[in-house]
C-alpha atoms as a PDB file:
ATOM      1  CA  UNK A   1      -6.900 160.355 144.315  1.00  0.00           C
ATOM      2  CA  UNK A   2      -6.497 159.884 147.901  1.00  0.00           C
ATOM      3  CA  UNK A   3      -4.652 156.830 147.825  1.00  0.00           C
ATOM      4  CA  UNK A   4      -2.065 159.207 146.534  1.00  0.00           C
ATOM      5  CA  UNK A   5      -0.174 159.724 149.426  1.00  0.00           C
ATOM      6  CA  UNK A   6       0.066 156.026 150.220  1.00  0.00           C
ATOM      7  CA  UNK A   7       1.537 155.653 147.247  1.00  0.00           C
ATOM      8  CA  UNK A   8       4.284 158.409 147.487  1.00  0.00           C
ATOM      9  CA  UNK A   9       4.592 156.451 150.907  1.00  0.00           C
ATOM     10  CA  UNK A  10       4.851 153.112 149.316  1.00  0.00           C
ATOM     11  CA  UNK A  11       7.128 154.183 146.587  1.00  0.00           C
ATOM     12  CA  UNK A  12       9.347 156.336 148.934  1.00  0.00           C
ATOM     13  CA  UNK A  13       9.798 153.061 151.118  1.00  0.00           C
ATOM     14  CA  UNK A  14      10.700 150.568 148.006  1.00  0.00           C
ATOM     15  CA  UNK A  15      13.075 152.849 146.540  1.00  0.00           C
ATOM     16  CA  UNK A  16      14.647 153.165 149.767  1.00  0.00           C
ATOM     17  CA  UNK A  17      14.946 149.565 149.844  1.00  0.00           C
ATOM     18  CA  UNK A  18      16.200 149.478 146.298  1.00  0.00           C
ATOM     19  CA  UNK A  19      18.862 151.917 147.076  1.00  0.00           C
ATOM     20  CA  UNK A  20      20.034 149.859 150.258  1.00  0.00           C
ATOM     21  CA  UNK A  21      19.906 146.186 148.280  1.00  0.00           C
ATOM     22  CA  UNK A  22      22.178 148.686 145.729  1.00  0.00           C
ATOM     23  CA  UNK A  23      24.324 149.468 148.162  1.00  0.00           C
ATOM     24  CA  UNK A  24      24.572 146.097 150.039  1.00  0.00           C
ATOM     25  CA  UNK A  25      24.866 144.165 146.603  1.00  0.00           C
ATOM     26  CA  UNK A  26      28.072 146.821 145.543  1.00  0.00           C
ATOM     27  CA  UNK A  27      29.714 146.444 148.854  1.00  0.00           C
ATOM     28  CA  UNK A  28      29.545 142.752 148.014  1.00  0.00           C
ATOM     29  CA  UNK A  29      30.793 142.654 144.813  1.00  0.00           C
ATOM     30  CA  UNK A  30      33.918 144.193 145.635  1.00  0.00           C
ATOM     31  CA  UNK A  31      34.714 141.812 148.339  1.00  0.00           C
ATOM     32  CA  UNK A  32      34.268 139.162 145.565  1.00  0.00           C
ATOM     33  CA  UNK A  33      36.523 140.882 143.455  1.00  0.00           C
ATOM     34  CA  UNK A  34      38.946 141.369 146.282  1.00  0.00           C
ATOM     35  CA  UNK A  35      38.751 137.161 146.695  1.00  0.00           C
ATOM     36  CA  UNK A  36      39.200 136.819 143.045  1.00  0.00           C
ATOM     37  CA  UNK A  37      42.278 138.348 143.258  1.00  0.00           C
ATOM     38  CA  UNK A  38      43.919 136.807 146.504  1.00  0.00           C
ATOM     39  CA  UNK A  39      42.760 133.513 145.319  1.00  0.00           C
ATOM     40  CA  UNK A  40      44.322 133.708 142.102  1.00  0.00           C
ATOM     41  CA  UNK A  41      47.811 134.270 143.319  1.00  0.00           C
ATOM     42  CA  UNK A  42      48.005 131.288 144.486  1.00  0.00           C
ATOM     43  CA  UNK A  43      49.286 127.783 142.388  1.00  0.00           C
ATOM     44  CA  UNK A  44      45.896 125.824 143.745  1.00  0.00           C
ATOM     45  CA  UNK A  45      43.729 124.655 140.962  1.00  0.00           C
ATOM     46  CA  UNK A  46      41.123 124.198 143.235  1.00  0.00           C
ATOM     47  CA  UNK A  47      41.882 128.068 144.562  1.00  0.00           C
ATOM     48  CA  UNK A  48      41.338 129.167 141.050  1.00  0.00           C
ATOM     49  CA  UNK A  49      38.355 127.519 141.060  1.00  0.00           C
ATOM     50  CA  UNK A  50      36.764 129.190 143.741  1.00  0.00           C
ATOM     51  CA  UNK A  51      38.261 132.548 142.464  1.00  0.00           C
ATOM     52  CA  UNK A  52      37.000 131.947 139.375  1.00  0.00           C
ATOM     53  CA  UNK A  53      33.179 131.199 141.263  1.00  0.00           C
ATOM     54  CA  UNK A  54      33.521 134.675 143.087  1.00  0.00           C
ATOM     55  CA  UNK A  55      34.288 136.237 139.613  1.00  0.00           C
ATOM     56  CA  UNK A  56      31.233 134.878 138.555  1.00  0.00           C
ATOM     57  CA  UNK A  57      29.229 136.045 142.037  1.00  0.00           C
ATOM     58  CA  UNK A  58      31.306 139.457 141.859  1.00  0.00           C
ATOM     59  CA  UNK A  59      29.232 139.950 137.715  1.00  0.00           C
ATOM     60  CA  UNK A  60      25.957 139.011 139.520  1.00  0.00           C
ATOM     61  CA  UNK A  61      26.012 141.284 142.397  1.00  0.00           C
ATOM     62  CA  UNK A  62      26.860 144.281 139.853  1.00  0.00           C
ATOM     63  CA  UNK A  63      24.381 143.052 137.656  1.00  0.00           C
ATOM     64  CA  UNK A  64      21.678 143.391 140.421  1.00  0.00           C
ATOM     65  CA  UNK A  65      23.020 146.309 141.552  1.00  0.00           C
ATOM     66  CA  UNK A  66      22.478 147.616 137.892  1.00  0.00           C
ATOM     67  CA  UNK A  67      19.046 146.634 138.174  1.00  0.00           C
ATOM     68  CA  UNK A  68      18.172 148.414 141.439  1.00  0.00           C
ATOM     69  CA  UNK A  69      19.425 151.179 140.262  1.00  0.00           C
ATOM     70  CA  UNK A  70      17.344 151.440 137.247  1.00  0.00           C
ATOM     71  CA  UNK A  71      14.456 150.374 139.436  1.00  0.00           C
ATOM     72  CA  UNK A  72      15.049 153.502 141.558  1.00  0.00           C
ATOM     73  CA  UNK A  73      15.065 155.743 138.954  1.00  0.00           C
ATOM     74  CA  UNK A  74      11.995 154.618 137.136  1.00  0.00           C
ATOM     75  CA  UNK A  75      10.197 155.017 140.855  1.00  0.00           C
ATOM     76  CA  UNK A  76      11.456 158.510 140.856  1.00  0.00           C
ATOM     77  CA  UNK A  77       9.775 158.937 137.562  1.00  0.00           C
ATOM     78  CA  UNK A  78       6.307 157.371 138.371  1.00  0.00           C
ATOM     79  CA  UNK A  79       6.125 159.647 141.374  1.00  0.00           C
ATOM     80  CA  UNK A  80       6.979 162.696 139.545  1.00  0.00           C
ATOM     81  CA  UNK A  81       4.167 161.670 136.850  1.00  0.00           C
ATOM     82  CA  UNK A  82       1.911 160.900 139.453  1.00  0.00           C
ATOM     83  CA  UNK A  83       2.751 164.245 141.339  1.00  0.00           C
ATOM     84  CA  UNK A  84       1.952 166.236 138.239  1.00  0.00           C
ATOM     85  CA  UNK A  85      -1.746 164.859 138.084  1.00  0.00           C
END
């Protein structure tokens, strides 16, 4: 058991990762939305294309964000598990 605290180390560090990729991938998914928006008030086929390609990227991002999140928590749970042995 004495890799143990490397662990909590290791874990500590990814999650804090996960948490900033969270962050960074929900700060970009509203700027896509925000696009989507501008871009679709305008008469531009070729403008609704592209807004209709940041819609897309705007699902994504909250779709990863989803996942890092989930991530995150099941860290938190491994190191409480691990903690109680």
């Amino acid at each position: 058991m004495e890799n143990l605290p490397n662990m909590s180390q290791t874990l500590t560090s990814f999650q804090a990762d996960l948490n900033r990729i969270q962050t960074l991938a929900g700060t970009l998914s509203q700027v896509e939305k925000e696009h989507f928006k501008d871009l679709t008030n305008h008469e531009d086929d070729k403008l609704k294309g592209i807004a209709v390609a940041e819609q897309n990227s705007s699902r994504q991002l909250g779709e990863i964000r989803q996942l890092c999140l989930a991530m995150a928590q099941k860290i938190t749970e491994i190191q409480k598990s691990v903690k109680t042995k």
